[in-house]
C-alpha atoms as a PDB file:
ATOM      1  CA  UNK A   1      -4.369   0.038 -11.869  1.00  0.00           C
ATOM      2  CA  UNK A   2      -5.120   2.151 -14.588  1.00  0.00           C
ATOM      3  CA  UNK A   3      -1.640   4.162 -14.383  1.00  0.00           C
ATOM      4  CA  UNK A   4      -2.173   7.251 -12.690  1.00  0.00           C
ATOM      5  CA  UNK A   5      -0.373   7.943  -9.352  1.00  0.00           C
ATOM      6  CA  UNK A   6      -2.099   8.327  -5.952  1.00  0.00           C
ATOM      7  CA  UNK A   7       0.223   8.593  -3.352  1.00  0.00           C
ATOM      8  CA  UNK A   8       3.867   9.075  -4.122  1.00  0.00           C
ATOM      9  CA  UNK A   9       5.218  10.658  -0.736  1.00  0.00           C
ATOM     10  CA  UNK A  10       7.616   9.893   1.952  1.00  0.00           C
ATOM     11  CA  UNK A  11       5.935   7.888   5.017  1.00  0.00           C
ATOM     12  CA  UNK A  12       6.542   7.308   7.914  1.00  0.00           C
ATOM     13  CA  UNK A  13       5.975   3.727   9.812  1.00  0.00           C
ATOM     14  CA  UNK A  14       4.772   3.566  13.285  1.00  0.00           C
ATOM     15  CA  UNK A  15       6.711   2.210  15.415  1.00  0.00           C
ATOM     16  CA  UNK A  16       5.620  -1.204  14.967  1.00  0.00           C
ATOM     17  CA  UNK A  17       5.992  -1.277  10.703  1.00  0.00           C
ATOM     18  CA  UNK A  18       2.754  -0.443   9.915  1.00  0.00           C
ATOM     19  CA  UNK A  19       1.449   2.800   7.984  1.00  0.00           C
ATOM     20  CA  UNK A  20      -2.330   4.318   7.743  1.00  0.00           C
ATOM     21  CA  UNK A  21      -2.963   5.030   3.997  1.00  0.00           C
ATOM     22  CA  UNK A  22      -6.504   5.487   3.239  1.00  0.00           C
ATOM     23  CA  UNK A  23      -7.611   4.865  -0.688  1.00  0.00           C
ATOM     24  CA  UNK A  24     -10.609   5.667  -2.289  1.00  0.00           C
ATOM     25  CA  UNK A  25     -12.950   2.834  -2.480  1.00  0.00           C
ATOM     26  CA  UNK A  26     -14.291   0.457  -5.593  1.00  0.00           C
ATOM     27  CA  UNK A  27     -10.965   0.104  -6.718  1.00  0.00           C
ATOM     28  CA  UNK A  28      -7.516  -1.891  -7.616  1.00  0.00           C
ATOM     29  CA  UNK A  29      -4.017  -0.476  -6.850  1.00  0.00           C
ATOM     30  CA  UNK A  30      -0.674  -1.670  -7.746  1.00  0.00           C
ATOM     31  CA  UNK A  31       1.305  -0.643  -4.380  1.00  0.00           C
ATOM     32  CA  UNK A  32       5.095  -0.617  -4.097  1.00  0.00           C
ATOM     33  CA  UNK A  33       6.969   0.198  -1.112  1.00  0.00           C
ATOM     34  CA  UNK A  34      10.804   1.299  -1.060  1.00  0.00           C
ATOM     35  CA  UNK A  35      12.723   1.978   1.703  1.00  0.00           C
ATOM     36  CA  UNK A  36      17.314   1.710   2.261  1.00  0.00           C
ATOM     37  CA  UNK A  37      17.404  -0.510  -0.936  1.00  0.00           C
ATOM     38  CA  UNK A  38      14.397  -3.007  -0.249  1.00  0.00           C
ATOM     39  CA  UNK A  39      11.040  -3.119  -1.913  1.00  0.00           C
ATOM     40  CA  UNK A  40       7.866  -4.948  -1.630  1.00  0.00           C
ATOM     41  CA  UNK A  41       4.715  -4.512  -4.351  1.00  0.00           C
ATOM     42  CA  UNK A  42       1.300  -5.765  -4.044  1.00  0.00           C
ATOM     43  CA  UNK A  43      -2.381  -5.475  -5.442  1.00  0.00           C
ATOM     44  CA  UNK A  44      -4.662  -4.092  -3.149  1.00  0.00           C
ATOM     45  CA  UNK A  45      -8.457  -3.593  -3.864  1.00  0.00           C
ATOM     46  CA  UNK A  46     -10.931  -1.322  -1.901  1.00  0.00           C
ATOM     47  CA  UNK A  47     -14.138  -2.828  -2.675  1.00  0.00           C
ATOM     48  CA  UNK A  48     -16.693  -3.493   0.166  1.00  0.00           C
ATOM     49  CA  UNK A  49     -15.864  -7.220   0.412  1.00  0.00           C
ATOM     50  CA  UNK A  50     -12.023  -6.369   0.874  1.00  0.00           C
ATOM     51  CA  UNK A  51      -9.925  -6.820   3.834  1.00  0.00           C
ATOM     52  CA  UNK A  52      -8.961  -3.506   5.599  1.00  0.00           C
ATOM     53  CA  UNK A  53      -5.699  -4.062   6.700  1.00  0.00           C
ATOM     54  CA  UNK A  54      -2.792  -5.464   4.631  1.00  0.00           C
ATOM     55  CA  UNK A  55      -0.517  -7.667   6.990  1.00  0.00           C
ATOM     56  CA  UNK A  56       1.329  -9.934   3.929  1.00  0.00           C
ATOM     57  CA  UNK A  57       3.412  -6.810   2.467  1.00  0.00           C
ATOM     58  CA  UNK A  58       7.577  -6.963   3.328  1.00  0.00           C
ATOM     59  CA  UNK A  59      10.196  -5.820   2.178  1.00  0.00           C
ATOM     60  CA  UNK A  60      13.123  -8.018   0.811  1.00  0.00           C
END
């Protein structure tokens, strides 16, 4: 959240959509996803009462 980049790499999905990306924890991320023209963005936090798995992110 605070500007810097983490992760800017090509991923690939498994087979059902989903990728692992582990983040360090006690924080907030802006995340954006791009992939043949489409794009999804979301805040995700990794503090200890956060979800683990991020099922609401798609790509339109």
């Amino acid at each position: 959240m605070d500007g810097n980049v983490v992760v800017d790499e090509t991923m690939k999905s498994q087979s059902n959509g989903f990728i692992d990306l582990w983040l360090p924890r006690d924080t907030k991320y802006q995340i954006e996803i791009e992939y043949d023209g489409k794009k999804a963005e979301s805040e995700i936090a990794t503090f200890e009462s956060d979800g683990t798995c991020n099922t609401t992110m798609q790509l339109k």
